[in-house]
PDB file of N, CA and C in Angstrom:
ATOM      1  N   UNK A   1       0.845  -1.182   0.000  1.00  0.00           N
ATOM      2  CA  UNK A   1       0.000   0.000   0.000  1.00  0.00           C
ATOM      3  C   UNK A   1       0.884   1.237   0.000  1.00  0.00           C
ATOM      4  N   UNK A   2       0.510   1.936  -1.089  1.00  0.00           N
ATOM      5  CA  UNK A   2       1.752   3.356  -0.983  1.00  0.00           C
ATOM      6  C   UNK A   2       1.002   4.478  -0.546  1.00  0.00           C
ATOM      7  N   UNK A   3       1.288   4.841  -0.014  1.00  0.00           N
ATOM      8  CA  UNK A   3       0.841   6.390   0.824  1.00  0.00           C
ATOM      9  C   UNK A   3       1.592   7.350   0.621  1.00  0.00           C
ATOM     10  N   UNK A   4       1.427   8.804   0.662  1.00  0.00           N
ATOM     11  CA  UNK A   4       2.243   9.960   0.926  1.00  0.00           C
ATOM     12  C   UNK A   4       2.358  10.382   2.379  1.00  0.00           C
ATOM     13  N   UNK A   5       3.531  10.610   2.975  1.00  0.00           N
ATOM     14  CA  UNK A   5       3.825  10.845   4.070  1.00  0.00           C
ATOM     15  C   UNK A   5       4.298  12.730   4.037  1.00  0.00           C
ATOM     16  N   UNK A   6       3.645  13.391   4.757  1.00  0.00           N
ATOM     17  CA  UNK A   6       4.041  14.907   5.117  1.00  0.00           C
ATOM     18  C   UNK A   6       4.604  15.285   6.762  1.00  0.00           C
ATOM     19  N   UNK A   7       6.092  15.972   6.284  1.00  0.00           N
ATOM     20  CA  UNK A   7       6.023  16.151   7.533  1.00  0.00           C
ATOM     21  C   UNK A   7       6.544  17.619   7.904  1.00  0.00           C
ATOM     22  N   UNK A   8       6.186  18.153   8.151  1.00  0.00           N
ATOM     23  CA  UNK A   8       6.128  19.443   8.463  1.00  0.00           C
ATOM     24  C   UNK A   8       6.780  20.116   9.924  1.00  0.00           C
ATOM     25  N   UNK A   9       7.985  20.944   9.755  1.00  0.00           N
ATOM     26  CA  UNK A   9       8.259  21.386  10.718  1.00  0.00           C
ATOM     27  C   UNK A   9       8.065  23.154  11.206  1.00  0.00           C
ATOM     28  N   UNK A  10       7.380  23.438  11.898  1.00  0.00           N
ATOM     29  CA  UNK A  10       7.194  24.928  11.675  1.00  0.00           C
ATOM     30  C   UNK A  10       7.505  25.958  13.043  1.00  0.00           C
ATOM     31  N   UNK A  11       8.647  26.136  13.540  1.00  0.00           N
ATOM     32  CA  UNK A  11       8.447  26.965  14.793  1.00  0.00           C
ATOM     33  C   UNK A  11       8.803  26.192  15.682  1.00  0.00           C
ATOM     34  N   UNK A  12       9.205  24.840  15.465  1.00  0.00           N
ATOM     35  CA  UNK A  12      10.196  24.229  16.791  1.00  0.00           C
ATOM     36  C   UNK A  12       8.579  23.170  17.178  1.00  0.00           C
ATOM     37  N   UNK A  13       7.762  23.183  16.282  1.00  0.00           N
ATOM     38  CA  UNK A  13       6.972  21.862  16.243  1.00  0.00           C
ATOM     39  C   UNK A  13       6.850  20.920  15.013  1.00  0.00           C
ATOM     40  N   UNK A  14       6.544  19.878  15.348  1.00  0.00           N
ATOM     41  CA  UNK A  14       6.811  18.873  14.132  1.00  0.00           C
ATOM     42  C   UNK A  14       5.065  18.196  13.898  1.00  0.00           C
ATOM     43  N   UNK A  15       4.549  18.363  12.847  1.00  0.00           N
ATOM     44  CA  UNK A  15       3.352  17.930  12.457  1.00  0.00           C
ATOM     45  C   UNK A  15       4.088  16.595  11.711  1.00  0.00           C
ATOM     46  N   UNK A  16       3.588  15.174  11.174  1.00  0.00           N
ATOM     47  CA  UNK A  16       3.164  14.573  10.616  1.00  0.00           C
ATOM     48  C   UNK A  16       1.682  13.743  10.332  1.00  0.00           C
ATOM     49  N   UNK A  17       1.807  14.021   8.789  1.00  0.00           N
ATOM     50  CA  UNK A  17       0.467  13.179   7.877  1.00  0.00           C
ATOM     51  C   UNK A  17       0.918  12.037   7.464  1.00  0.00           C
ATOM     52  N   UNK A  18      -0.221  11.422   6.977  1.00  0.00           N
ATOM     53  CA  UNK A  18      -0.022  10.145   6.224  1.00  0.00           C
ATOM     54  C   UNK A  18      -1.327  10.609   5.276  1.00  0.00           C
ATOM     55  N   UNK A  19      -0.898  10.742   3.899  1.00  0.00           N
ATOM     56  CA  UNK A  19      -2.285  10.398   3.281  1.00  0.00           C
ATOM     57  C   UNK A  19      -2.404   9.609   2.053  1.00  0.00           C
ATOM     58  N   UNK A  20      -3.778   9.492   1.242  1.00  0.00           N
ATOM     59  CA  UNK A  20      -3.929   8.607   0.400  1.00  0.00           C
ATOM     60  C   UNK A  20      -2.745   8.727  -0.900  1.00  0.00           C
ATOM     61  N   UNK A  21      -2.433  10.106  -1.154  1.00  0.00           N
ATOM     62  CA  UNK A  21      -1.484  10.250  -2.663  1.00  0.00           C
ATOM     63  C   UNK A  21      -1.187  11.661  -2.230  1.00  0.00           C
ATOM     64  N   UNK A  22      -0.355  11.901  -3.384  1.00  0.00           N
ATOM     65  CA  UNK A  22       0.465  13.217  -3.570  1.00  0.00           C
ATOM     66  C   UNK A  22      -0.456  14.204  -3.374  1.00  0.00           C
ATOM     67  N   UNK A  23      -1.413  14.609  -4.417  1.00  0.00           N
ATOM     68  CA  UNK A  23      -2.392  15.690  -4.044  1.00  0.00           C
ATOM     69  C   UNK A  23      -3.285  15.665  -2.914  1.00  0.00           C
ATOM     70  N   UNK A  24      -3.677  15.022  -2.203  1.00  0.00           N
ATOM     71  CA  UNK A  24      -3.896  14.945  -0.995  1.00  0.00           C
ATOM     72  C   UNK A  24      -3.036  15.454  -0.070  1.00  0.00           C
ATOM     73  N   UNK A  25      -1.718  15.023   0.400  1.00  0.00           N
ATOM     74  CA  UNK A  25      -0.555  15.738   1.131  1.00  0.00           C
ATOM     75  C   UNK A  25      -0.385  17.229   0.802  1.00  0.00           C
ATOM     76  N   UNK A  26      -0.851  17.491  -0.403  1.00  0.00           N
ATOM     77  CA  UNK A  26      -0.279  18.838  -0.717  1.00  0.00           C
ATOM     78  C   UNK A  26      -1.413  19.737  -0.686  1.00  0.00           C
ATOM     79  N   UNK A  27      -2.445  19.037  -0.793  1.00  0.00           N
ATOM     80  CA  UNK A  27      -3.721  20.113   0.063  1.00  0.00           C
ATOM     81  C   UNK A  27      -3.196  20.507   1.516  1.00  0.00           C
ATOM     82  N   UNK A  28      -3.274  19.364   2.019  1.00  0.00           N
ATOM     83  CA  UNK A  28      -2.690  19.726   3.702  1.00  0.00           C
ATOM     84  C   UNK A  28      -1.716  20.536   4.091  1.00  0.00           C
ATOM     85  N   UNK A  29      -0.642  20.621   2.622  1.00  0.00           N
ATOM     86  CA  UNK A  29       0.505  21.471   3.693  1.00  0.00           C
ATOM     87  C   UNK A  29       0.127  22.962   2.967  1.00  0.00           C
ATOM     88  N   UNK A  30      -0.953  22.850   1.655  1.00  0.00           N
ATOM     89  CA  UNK A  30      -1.316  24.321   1.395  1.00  0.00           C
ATOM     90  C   UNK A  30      -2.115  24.766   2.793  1.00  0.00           C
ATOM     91  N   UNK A  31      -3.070  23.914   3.254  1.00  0.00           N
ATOM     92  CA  UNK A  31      -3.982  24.266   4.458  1.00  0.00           C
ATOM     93  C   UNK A  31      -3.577  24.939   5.228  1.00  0.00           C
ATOM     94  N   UNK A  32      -1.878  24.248   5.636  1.00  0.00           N
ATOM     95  CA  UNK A  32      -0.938  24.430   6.658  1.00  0.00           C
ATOM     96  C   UNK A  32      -0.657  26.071   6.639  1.00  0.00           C
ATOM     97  N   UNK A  33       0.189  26.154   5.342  1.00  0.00           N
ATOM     98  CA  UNK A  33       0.245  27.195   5.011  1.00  0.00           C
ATOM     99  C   UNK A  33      -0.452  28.310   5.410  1.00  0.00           C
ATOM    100  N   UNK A  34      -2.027  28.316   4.406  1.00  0.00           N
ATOM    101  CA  UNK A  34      -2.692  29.378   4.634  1.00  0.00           C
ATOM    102  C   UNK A  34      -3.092  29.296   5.886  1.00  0.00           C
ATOM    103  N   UNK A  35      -3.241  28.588   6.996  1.00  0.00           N
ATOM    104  CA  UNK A  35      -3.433  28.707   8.269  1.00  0.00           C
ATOM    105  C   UNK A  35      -2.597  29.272   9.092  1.00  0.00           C
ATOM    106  N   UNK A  36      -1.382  29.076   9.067  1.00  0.00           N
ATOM    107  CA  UNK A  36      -0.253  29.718   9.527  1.00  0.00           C
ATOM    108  C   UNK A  36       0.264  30.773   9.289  1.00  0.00           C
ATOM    109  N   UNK A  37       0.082  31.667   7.899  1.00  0.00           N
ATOM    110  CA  UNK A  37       0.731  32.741   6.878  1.00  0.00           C
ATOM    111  C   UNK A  37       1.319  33.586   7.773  1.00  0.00           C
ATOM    112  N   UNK A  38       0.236  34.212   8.681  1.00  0.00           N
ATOM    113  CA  UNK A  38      -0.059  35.426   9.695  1.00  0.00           C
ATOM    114  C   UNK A  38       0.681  35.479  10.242  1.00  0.00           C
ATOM    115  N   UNK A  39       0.921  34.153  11.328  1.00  0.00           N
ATOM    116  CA  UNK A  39       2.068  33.808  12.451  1.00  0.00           C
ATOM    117  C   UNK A  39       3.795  34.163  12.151  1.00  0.00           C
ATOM    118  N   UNK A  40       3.873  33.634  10.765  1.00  0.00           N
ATOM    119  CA  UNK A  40       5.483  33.759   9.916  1.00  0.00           C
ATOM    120  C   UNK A  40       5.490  35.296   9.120  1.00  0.00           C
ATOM    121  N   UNK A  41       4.695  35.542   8.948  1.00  0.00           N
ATOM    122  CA  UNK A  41       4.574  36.466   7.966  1.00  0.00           C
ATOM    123  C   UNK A  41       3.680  37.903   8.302  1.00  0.00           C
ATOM    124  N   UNK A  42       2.996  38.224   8.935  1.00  0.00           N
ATOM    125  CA  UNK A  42       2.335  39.588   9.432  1.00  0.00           C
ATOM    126  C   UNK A  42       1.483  39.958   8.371  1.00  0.00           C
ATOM    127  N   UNK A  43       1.241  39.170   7.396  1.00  0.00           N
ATOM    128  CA  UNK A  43       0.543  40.095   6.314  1.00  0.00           C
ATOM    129  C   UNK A  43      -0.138  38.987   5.666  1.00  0.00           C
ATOM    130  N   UNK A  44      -1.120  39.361   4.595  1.00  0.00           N
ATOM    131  CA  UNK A  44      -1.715  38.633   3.706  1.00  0.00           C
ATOM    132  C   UNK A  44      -1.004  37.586   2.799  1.00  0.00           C
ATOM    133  N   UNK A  45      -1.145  36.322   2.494  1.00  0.00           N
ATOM    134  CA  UNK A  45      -0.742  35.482   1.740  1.00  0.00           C
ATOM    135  C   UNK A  45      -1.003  35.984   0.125  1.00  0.00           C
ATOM    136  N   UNK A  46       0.316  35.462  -0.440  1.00  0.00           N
ATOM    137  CA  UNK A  46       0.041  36.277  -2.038  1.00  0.00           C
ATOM    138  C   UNK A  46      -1.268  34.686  -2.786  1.00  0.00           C
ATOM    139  N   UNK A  47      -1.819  35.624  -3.709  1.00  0.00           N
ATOM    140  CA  UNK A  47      -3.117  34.882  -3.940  1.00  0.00           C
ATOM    141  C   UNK A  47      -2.585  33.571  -4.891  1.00  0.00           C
ATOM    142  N   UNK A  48      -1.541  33.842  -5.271  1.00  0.00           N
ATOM    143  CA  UNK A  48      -1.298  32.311  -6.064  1.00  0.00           C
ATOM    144  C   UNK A  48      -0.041  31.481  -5.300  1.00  0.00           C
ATOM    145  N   UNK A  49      -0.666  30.251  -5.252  1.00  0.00           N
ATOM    146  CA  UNK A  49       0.052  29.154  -4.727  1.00  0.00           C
ATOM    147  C   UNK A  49       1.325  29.295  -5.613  1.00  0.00           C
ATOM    148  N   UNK A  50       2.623  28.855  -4.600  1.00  0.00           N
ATOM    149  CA  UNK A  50       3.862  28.833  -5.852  1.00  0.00           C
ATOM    150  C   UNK A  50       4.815  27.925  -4.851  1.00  0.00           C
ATOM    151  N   UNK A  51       6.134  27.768  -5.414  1.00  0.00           N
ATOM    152  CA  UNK A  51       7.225  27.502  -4.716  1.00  0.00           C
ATOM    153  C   UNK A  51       7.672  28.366  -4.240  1.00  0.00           C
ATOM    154  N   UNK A  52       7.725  29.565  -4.312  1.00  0.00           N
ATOM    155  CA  UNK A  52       8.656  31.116  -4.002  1.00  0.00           C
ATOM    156  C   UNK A  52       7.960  30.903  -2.337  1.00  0.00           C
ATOM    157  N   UNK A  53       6.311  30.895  -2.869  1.00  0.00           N
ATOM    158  CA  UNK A  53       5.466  31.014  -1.531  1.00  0.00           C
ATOM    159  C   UNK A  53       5.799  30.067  -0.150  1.00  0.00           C
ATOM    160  N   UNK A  54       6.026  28.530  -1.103  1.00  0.00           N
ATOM    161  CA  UNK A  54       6.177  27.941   0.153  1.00  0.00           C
ATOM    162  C   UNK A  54       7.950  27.943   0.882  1.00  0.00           C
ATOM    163  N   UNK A  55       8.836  28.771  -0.399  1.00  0.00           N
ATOM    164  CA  UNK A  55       9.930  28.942   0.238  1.00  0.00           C
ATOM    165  C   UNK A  55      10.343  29.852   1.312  1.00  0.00           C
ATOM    166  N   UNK A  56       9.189  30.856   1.209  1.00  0.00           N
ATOM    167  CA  UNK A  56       9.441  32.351   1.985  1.00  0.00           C
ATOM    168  C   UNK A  56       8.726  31.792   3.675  1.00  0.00           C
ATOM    169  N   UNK A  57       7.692  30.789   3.298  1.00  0.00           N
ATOM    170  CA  UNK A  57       6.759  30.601   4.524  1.00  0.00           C
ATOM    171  C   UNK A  57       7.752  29.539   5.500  1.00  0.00           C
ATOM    172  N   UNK A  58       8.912  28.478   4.635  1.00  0.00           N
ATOM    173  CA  UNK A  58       9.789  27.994   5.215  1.00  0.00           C
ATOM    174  C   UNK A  58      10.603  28.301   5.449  1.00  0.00           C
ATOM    175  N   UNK A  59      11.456  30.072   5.456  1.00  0.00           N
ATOM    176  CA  UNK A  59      12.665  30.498   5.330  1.00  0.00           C
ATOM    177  C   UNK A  59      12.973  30.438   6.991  1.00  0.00           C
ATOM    178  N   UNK A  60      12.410  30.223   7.877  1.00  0.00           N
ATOM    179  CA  UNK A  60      12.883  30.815   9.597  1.00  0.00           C
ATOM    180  C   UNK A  60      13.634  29.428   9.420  1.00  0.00           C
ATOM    181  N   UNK A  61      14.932  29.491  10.673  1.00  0.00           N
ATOM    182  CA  UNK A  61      15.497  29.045  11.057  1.00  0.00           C
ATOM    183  C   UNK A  61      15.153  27.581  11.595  1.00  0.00           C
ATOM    184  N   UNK A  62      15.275  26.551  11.138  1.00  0.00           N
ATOM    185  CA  UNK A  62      14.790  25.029  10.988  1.00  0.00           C
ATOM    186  C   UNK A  62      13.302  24.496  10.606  1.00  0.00           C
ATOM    187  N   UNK A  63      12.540  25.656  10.049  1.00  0.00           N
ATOM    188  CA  UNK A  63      11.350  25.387   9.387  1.00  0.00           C
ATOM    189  C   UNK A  63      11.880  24.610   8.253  1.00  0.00           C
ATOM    190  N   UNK A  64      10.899  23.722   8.047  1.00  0.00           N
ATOM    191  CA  UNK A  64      11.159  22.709   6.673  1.00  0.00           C
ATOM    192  C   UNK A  64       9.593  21.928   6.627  1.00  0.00           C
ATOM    193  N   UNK A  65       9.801  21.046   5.386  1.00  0.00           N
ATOM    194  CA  UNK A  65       8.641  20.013   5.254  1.00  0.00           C
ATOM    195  C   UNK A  65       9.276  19.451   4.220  1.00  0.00           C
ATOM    196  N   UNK A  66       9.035  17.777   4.323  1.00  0.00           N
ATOM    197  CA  UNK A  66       9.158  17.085   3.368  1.00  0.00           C
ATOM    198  C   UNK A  66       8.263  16.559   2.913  1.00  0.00           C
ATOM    199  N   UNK A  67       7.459  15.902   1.939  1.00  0.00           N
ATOM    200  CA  UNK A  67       6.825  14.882   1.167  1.00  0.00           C
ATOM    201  C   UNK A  67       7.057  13.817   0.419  1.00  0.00           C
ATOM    202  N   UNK A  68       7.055  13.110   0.942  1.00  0.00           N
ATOM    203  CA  UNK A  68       8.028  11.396   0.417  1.00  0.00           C
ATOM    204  C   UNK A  68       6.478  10.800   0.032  1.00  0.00           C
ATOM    205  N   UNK A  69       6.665   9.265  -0.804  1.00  0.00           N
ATOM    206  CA  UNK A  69       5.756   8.574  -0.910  1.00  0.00           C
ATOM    207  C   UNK A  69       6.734   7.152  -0.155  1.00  0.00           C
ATOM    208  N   UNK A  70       5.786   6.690   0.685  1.00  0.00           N
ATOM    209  CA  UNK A  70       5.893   5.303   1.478  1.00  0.00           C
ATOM    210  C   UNK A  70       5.106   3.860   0.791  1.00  0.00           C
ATOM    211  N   UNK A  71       6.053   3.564   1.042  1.00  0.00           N
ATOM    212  CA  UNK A  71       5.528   1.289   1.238  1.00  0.00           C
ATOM    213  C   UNK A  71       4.610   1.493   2.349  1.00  0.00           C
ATOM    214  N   UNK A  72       3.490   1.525   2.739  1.00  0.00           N
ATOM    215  CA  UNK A  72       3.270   1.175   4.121  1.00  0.00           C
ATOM    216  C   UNK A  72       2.569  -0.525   3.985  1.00  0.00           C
ATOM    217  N   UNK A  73       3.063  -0.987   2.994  1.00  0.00           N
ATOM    218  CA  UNK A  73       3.083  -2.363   3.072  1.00  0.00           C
ATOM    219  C   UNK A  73       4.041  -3.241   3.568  1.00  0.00           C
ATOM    220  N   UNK A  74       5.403  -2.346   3.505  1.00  0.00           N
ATOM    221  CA  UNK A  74       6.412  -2.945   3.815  1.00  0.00           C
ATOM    222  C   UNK A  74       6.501  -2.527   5.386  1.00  0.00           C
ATOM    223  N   UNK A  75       6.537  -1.169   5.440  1.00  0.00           N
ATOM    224  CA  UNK A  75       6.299  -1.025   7.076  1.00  0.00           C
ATOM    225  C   UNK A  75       5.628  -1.896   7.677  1.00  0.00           C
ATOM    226  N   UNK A  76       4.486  -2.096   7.336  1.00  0.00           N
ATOM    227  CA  UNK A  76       3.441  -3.191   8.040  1.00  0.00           C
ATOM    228  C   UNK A  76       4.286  -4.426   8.688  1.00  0.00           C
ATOM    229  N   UNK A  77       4.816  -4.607   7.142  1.00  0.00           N
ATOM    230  CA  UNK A  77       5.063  -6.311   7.384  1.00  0.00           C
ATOM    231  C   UNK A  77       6.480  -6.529   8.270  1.00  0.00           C
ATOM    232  N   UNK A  78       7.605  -5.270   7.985  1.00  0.00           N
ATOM    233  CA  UNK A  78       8.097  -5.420   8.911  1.00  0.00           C
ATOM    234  C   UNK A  78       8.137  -4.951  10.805  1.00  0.00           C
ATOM    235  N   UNK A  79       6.831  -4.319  11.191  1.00  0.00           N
ATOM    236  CA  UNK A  79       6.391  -4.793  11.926  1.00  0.00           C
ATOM    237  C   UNK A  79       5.715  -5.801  12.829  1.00  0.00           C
ATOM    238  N   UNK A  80       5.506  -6.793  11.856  1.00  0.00           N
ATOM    239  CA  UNK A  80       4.653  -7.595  12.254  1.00  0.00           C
ATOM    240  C   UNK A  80       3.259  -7.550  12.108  1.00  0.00           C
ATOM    241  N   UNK A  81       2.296  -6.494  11.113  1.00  0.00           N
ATOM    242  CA  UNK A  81       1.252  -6.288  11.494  1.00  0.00           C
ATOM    243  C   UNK A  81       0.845  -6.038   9.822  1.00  0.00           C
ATOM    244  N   UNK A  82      -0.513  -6.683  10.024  1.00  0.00           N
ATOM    245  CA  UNK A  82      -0.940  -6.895   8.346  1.00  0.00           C
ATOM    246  C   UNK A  82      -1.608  -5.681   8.193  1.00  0.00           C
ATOM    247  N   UNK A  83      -1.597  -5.123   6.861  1.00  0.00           N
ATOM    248  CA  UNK A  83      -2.726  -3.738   7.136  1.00  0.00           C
ATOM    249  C   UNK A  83      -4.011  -3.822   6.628  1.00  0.00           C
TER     250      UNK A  83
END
């Protein structure tokens, strides 16, 4: 089973997702985003989604996020646990 895994670091906290596929994860960390803008930023979010955007919203000092796609079939199994 492949999943997208998000993990998001913002401000010295660490969020992780698991979701069904790529565009799914990347709703969430737009969500993230526009939920947060204010906190990093003091001002209005620019109206189009971009990379610039999510680079400026990650620029503080150990803010990051990654998006990988996972086996969580293989996780499973090497846990011990069927999914």
């Amino acid at each position: 089973m492949l999943a997208t895994v998000l993990v998001i670091v913002f401000q010295g906290t660490e969020k992780v997702g698991i979701y069904d596929d790529q565009p799914a994860a990347s709703a969430a960390l737009w969500s993230f985003v526009d939920a947060h803008w204010d906190e990093a930023h003091h001002g209005p979010a620019p109206a189009a989604r971009s990379e610039r955007q999510l680079n400026l919203f990650f620029a503080g000092e150990g803010d990051s996020y990654v998006m990988a796609e996972a086996d969580l079939g293989e996780a499973a199994q090497a846990l011990g646990s069927p999914l």
